[in-house]
N, C-alpha and C. Protein backbone atom coordinates (compact mmCIF):
# COMPACT_ATOMS: atom_id res chain seq x y z
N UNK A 1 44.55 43.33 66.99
CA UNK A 1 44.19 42.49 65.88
C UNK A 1 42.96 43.10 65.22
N UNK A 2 43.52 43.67 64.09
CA UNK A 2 42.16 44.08 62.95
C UNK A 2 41.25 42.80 62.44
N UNK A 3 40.11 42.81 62.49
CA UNK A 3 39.07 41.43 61.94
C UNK A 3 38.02 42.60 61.39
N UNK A 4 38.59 43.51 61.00
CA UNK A 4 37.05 44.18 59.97
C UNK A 4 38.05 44.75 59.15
N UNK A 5 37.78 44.89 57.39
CA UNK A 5 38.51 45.15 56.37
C UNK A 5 37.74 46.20 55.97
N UNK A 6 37.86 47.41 55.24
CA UNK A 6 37.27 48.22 53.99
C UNK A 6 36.30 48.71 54.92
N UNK A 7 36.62 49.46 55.97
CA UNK A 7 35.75 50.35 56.50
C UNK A 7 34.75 49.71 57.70
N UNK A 8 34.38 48.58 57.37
CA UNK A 8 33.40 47.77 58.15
C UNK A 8 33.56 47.33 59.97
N UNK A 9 32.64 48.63 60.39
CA UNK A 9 32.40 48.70 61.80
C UNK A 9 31.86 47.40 62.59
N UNK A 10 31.93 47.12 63.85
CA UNK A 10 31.73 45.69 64.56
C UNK A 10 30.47 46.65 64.38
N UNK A 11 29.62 47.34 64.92
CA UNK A 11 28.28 47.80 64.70
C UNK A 11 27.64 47.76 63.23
N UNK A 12 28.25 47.97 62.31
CA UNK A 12 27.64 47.65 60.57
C UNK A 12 27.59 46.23 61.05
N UNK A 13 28.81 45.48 61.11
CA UNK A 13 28.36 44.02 61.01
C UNK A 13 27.28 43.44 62.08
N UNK A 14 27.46 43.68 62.81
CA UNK A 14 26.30 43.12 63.77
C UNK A 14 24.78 43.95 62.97
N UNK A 15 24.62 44.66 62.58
CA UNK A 15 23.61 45.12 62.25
C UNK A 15 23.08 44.14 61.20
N UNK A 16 24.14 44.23 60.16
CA UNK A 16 23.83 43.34 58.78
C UNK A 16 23.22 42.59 59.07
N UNK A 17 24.16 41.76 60.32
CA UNK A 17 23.80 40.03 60.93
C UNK A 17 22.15 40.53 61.41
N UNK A 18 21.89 41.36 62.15
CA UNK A 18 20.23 41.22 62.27
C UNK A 18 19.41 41.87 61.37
N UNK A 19 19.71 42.42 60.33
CA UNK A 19 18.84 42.41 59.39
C UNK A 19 18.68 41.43 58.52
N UNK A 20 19.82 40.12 58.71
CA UNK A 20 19.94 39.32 57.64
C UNK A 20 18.96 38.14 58.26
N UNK A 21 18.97 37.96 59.56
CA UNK A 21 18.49 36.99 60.42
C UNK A 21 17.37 37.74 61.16
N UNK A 22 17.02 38.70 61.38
CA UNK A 22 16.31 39.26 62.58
C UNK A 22 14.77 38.88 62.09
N UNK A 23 14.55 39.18 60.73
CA UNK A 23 13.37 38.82 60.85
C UNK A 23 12.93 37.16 60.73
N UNK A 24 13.61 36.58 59.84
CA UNK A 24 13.60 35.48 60.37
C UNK A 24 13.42 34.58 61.52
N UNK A 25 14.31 35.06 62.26
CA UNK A 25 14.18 34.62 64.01
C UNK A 25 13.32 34.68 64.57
N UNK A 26 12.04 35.88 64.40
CA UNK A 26 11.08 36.18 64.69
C UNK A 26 10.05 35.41 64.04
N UNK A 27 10.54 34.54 62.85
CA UNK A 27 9.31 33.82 61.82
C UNK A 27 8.28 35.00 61.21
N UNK A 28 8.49 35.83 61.06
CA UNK A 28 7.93 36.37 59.95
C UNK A 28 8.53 36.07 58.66
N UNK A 29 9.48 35.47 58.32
CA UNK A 29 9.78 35.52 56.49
C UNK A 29 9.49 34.33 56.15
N UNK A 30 9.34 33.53 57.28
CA UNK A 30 9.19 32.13 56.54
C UNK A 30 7.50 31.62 56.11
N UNK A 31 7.04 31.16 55.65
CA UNK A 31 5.55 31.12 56.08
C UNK A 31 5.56 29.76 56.70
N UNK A 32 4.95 29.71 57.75
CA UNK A 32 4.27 28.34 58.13
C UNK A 32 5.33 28.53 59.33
N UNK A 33 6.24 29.22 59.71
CA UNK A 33 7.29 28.98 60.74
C UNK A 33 6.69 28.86 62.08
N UNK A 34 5.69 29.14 62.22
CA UNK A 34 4.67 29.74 63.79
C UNK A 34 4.23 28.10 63.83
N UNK A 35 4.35 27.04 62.63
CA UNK A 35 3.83 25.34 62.86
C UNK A 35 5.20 24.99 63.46
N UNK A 36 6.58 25.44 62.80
CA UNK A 36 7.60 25.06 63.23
C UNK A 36 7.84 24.67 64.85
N UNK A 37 8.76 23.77 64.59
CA UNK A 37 9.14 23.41 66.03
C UNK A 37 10.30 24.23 66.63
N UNK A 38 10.24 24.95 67.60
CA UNK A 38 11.20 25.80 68.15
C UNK A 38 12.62 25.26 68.70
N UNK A 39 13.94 25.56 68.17
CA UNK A 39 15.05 25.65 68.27
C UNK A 39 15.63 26.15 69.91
N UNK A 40 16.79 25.57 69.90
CA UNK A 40 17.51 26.04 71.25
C UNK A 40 17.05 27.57 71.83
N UNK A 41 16.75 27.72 72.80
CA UNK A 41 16.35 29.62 73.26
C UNK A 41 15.08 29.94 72.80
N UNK A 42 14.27 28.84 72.02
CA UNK A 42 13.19 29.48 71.43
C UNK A 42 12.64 29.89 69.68
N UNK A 43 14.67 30.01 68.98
CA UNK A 43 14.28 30.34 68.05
C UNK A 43 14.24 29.65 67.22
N UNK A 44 13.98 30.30 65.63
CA UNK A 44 13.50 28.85 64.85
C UNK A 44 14.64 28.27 63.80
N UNK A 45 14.70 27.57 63.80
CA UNK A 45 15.93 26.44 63.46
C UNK A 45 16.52 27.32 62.08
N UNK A 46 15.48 27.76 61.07
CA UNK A 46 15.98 27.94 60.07
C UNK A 46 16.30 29.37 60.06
N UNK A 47 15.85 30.26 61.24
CA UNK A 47 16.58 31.58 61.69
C UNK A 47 18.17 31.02 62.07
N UNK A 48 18.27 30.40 62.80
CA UNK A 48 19.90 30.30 63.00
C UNK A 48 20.36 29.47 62.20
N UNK A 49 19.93 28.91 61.38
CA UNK A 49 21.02 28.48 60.12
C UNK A 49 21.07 29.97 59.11
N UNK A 50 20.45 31.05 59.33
CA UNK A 50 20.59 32.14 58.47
C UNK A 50 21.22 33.34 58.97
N UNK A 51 21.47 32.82 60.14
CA UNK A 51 22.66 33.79 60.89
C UNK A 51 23.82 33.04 60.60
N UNK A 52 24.23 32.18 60.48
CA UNK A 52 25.33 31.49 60.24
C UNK A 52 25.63 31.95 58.59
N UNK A 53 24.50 31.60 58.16
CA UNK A 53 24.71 32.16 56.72
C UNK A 53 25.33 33.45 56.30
N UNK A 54 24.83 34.32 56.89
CA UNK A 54 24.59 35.97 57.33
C UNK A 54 26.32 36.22 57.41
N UNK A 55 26.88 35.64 58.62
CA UNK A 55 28.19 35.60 59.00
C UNK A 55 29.55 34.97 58.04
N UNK A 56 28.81 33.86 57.13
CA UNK A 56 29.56 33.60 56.41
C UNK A 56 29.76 34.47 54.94
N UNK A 57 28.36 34.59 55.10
CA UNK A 57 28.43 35.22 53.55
C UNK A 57 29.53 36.83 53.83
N UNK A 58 29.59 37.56 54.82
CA UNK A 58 30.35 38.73 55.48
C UNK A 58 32.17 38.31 55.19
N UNK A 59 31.88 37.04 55.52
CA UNK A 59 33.55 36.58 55.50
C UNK A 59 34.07 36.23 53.75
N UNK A 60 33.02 35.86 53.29
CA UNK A 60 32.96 35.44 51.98
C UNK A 60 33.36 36.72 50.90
N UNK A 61 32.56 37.67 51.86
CA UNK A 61 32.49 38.85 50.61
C UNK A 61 34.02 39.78 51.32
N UNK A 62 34.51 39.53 52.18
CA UNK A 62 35.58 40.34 52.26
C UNK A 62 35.11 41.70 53.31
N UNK A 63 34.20 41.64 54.07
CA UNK A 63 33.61 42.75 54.65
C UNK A 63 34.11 42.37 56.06
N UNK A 64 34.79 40.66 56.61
CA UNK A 64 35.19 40.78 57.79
C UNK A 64 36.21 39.48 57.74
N UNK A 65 37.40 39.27 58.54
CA UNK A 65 38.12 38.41 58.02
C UNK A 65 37.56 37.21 59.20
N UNK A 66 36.99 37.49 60.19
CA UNK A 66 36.89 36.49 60.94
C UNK A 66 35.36 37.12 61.98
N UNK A 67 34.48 36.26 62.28
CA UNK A 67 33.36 36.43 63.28
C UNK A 67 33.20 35.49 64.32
N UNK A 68 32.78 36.13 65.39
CA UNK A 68 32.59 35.49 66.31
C UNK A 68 31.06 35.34 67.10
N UNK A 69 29.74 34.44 66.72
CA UNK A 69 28.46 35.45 67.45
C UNK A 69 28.06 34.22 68.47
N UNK A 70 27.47 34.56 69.15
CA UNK A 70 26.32 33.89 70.15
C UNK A 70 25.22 34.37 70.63
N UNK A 71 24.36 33.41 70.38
CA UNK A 71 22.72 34.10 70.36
C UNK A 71 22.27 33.24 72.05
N UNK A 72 22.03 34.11 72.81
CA UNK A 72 21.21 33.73 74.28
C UNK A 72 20.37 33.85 74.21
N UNK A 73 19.13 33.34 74.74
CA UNK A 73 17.74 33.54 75.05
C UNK A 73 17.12 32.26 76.35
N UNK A 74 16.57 33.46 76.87
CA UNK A 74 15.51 32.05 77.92
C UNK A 74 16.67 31.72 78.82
N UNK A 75 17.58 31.63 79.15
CA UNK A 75 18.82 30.87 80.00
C UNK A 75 19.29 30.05 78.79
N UNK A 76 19.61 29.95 78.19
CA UNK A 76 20.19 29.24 77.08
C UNK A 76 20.91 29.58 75.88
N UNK A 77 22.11 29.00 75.72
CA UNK A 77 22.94 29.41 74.84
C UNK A 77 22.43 28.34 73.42
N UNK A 78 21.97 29.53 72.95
CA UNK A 78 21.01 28.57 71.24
C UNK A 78 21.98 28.68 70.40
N UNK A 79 23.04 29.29 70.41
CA UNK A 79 23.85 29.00 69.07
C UNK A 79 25.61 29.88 69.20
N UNK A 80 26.59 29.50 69.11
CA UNK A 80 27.86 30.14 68.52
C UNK A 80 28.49 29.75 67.62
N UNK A 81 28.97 30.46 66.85
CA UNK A 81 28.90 30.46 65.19
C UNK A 81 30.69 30.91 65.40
N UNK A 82 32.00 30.64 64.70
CA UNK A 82 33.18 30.60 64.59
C UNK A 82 33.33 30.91 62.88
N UNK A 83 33.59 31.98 62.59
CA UNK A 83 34.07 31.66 60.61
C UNK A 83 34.57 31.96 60.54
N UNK A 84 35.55 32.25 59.64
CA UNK A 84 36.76 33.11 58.90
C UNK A 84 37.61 32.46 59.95
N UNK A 85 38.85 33.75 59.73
CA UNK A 85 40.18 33.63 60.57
C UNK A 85 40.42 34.75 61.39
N UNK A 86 40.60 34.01 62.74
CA UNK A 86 41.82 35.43 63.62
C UNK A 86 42.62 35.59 63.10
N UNK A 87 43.72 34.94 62.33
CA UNK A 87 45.10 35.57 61.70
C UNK A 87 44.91 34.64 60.49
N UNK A 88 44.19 35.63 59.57
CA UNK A 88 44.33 35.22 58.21
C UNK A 88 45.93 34.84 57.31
N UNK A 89 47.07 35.95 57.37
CA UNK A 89 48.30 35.59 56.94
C UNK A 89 48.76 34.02 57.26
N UNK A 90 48.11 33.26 58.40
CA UNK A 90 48.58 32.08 58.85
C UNK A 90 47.72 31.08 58.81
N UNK A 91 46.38 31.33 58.46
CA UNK A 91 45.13 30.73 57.59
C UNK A 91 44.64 29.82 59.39
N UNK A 92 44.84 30.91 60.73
CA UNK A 92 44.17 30.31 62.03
C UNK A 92 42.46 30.66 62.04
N UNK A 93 41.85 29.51 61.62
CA UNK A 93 40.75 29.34 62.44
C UNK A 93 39.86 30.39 63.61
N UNK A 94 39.27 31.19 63.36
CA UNK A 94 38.57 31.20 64.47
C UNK A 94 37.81 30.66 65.27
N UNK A 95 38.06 30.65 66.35
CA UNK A 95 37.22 30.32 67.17
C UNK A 95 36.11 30.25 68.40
N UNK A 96 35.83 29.76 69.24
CA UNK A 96 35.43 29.78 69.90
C UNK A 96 35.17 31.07 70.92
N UNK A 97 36.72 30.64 71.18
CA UNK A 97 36.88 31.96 72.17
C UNK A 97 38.46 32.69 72.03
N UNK A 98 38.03 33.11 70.53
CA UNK A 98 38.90 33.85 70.17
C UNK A 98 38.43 35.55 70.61
């Protein structure tokens, strides 16, 4: 099962995804994020709503038909994110543990 279109390596995409989120996560882009209250694993809430973003916007633009991520930290599973489709021709959902 192909889930990357037009060249796009599981390594490009994962990369994108942490350049799109990485600094974020870390609270450097946001200002004031270091007052923020820390999110599941540590990170900060509005870092993983921008990995989600990150992942959608990938599916959006045609660079992947379906993603699958999960972010660990600390013993804790802070986030898994499901978008696009495993079998786009049949419009299935990805998921979980696809």
């Amino acid at each position: 099962m192909a889930l990357y279109k037009g060249g796009l390596s599981r390594r490009r995409l994962l990369d994108g995804g942490v350049k799109a989120g990485g600094a974020i996560l870390i609270g450097t882009a946001i200002p004031g994020a270091a007052l923020a209250k820390p999110g599941p694993g540590g990170f900060s809430p509005d870092g993983l709503k921008a990995v989600t973003a990150a992942m959608q916007a990938a599916v959006d633009k045609g660079d992947a038909v379906g993603v699958v991520t999960l972010l660990y930290r600390h013993g804790t599973v802070a986030q898994v994110n499901a978008v696009g489709f495993q079998d786009q021709a049949a419009k299935t959902p990805m998921r979980r543990d696809t």
